[in-house]
N, C-alpha and C. Protein backbone atom coordinates (compact mmCIF):
# COMPACT_ATOMS: atom_id res chain seq x y z
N UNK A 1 -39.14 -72.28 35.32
CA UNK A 1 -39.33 -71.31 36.37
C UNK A 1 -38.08 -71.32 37.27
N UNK A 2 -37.20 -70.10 37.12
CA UNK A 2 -35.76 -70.57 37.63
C UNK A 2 -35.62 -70.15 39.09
N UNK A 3 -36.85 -69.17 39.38
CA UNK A 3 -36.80 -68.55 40.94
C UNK A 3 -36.93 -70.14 41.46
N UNK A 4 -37.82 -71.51 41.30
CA UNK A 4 -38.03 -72.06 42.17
C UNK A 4 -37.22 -73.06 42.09
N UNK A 5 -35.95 -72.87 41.30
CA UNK A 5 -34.90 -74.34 41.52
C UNK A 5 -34.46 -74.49 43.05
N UNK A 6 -34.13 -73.61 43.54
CA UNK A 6 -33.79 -74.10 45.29
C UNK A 6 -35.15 -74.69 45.47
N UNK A 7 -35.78 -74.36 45.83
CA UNK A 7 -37.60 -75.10 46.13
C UNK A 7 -37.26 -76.52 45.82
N UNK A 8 -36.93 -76.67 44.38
CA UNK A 8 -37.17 -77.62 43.98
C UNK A 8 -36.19 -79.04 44.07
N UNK A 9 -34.73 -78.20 44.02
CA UNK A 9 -33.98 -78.89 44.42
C UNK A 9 -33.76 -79.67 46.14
N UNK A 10 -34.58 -79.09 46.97
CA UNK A 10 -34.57 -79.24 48.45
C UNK A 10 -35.89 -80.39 48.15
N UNK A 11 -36.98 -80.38 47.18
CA UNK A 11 -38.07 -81.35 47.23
C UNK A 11 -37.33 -82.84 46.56
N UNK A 12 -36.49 -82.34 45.70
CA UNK A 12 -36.03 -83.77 44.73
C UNK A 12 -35.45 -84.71 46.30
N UNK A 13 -34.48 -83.66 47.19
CA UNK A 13 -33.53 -83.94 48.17
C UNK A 13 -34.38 -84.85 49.08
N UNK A 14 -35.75 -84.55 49.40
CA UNK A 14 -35.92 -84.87 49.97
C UNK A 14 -36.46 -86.53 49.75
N UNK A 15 -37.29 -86.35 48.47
CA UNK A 15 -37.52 -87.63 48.27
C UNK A 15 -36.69 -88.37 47.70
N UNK A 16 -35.36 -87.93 47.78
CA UNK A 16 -33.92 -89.12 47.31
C UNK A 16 -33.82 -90.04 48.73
N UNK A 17 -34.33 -88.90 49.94
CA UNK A 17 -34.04 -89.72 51.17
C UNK A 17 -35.18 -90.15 51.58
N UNK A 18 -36.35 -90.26 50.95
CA UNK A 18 -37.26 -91.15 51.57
C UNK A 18 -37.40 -92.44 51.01
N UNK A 19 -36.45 -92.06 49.72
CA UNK A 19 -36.05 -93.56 48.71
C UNK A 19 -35.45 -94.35 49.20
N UNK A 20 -34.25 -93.72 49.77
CA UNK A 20 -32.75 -94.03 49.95
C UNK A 20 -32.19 -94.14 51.49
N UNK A 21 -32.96 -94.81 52.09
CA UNK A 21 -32.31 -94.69 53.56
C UNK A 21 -31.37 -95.11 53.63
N UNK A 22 -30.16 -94.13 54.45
CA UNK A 22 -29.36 -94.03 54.55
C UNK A 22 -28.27 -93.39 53.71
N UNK A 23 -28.70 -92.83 52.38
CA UNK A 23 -27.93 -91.88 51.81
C UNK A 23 -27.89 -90.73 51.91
N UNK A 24 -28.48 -90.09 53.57
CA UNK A 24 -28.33 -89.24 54.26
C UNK A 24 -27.22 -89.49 55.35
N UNK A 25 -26.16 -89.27 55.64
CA UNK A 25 -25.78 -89.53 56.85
C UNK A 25 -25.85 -88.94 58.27
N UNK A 26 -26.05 -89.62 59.18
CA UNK A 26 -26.13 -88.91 60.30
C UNK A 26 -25.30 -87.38 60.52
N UNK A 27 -23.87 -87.46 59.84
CA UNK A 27 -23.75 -86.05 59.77
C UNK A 27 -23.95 -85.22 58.98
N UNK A 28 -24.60 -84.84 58.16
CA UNK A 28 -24.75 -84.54 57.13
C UNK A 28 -26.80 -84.16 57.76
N UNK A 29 -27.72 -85.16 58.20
CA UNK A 29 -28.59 -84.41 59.10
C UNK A 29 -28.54 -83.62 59.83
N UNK A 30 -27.53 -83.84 60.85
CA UNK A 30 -27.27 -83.22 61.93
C UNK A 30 -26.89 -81.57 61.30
N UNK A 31 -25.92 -81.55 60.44
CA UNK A 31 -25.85 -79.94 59.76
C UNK A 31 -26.70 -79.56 59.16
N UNK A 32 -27.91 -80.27 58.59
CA UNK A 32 -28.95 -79.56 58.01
C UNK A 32 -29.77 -79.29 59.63
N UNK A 33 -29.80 -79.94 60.21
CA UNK A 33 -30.87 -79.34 61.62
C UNK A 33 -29.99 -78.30 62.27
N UNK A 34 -29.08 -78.21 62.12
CA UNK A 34 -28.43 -76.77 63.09
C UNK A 34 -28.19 -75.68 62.14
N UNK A 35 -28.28 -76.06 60.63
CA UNK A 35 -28.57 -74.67 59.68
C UNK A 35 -29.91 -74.59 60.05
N UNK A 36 -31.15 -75.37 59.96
CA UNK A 36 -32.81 -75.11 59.95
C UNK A 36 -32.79 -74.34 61.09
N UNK A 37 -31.48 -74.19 62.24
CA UNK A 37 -31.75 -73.43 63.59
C UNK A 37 -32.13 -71.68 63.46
N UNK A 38 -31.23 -71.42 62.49
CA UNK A 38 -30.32 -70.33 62.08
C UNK A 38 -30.85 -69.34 60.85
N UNK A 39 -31.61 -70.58 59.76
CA UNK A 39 -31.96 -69.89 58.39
C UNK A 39 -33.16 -70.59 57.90
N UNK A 40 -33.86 -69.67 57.28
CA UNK A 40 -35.27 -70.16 57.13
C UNK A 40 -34.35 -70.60 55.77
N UNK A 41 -36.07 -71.70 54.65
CA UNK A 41 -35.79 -71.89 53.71
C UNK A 41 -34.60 -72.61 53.17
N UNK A 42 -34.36 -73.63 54.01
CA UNK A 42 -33.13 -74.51 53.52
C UNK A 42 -33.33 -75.81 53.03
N UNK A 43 -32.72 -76.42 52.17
CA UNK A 43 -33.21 -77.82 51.92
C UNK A 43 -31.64 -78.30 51.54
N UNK A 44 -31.82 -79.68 51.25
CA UNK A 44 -30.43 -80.52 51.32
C UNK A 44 -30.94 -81.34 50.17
N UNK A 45 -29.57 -81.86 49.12
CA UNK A 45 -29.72 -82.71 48.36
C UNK A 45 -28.18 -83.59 48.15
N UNK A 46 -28.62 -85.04 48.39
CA UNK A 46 -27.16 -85.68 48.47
C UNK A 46 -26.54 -86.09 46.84
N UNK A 47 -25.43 -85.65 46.14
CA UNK A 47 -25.06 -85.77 44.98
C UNK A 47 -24.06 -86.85 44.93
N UNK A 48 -23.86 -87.60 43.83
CA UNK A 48 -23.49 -89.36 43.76
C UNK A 48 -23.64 -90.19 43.85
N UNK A 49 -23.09 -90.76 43.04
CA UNK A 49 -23.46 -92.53 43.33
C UNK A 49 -23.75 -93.05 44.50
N UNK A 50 -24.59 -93.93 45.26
CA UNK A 50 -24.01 -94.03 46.56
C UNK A 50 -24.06 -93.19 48.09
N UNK A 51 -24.38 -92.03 47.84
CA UNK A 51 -24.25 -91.45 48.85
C UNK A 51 -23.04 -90.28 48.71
N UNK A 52 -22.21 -90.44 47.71
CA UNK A 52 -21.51 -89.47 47.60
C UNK A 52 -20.36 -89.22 48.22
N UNK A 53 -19.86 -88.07 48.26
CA UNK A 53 -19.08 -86.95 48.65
C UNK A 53 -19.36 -85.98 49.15
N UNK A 54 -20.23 -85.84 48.13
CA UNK A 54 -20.78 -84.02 48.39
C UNK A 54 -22.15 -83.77 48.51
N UNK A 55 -22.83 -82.78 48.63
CA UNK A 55 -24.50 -82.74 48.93
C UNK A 55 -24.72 -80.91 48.64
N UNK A 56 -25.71 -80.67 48.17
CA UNK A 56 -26.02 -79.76 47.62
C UNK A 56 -26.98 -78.86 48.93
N UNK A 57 -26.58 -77.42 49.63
CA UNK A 57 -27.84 -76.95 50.32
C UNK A 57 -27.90 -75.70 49.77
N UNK A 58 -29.59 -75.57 49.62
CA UNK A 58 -29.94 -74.66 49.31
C UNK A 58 -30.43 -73.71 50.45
N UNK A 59 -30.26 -72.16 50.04
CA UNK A 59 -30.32 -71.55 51.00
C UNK A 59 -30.64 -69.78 50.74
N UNK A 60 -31.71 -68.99 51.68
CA UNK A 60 -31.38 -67.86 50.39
C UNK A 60 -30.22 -67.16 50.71
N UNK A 61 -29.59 -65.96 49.83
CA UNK A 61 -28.65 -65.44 49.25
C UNK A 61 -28.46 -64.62 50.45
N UNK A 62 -28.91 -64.28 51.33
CA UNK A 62 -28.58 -63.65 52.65
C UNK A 62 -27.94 -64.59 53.29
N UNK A 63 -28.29 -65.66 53.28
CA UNK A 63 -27.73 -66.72 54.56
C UNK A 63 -26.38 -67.32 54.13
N UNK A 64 -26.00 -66.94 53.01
CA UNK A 64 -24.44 -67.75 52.29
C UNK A 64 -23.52 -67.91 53.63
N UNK A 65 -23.00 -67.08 54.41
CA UNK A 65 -21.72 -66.55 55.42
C UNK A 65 -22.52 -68.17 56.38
N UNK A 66 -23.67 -67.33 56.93
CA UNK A 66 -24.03 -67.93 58.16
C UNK A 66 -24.19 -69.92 57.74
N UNK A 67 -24.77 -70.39 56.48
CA UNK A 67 -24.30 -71.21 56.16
C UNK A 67 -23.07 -72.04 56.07
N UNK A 68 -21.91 -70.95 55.21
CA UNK A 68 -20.82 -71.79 55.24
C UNK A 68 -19.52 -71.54 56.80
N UNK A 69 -19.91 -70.93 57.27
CA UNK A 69 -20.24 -71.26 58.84
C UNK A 69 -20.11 -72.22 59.57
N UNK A 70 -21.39 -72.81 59.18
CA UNK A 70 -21.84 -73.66 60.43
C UNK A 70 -21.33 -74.83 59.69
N UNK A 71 -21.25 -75.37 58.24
CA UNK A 71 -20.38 -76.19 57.76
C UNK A 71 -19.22 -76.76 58.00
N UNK A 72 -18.48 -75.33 57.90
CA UNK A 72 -17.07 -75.32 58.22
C UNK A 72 -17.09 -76.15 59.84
N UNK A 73 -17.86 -74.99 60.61
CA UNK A 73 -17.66 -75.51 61.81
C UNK A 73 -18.24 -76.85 62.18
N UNK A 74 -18.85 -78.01 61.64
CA UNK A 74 -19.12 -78.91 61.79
C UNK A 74 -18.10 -80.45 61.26
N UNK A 75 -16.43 -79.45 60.52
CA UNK A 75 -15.72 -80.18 60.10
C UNK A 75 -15.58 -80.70 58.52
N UNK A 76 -16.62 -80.01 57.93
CA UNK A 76 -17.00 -80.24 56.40
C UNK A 76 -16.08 -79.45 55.75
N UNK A 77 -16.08 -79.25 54.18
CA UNK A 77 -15.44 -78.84 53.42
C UNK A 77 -16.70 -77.88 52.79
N UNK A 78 -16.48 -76.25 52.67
CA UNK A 78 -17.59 -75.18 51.84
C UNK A 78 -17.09 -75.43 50.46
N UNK A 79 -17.29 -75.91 49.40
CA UNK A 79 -17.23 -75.84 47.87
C UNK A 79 -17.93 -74.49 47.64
N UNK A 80 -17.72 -73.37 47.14
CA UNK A 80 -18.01 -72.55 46.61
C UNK A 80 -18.12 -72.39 45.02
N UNK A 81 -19.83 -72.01 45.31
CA UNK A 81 -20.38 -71.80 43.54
C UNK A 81 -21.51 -71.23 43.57
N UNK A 82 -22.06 -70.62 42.41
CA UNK A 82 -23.01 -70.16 42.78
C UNK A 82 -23.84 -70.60 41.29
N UNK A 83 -25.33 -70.44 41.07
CA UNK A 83 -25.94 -71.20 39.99
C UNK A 83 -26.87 -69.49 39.09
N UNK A 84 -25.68 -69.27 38.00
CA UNK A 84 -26.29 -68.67 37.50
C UNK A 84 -27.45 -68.44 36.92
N UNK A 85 -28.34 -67.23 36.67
CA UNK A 85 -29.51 -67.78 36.14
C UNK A 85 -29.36 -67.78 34.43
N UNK A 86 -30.16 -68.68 33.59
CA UNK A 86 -30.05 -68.89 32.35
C UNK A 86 -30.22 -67.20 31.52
N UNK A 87 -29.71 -67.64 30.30
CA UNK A 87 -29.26 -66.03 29.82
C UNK A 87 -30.36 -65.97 29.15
């Protein structure tokens, strides 16, 4: 069911961090609570070993700008991609 991979990917996210305390970082919360200000339907998932580098947010397809946004402006790096759907 490919409509609900954001859904789903924001549920995996979440219980990586109820596993994993602290492979959320305080900044990395803090930008998911000032996107949740702004855009419905968002979820966060942290990617790597460890805690990572990078972290995955999902978001819908209206909110892309206002997302990479508030990223940027929080000092982060926007990776741009988008997840095609299967053919």
């Amino acid at each position: 069911n490919f409509e609900r991979l954001p859904e789903l990917i924001a549920i995996e996210g979440d219980q990586r961090k109820s596993l994993f305390p602290g492979i959320v970082t305080p900044s990395m919360d803090k930008l998911l609570e000032t996107i949740g200000k702004s855009c419905d339907n968002i979820g966060m998932k942290v990617c790597g070993a460890g805690g990572g580098g990078c972290f995955l947010i999902t978001h819908r397809p209206e909110d892309k700008e206002k997302v990479k946004e508030l990223v940027i402006s929080q000092g982060m790096t926007n990776l741009d991609f988008i997840v095609e759907s299967p053919l």
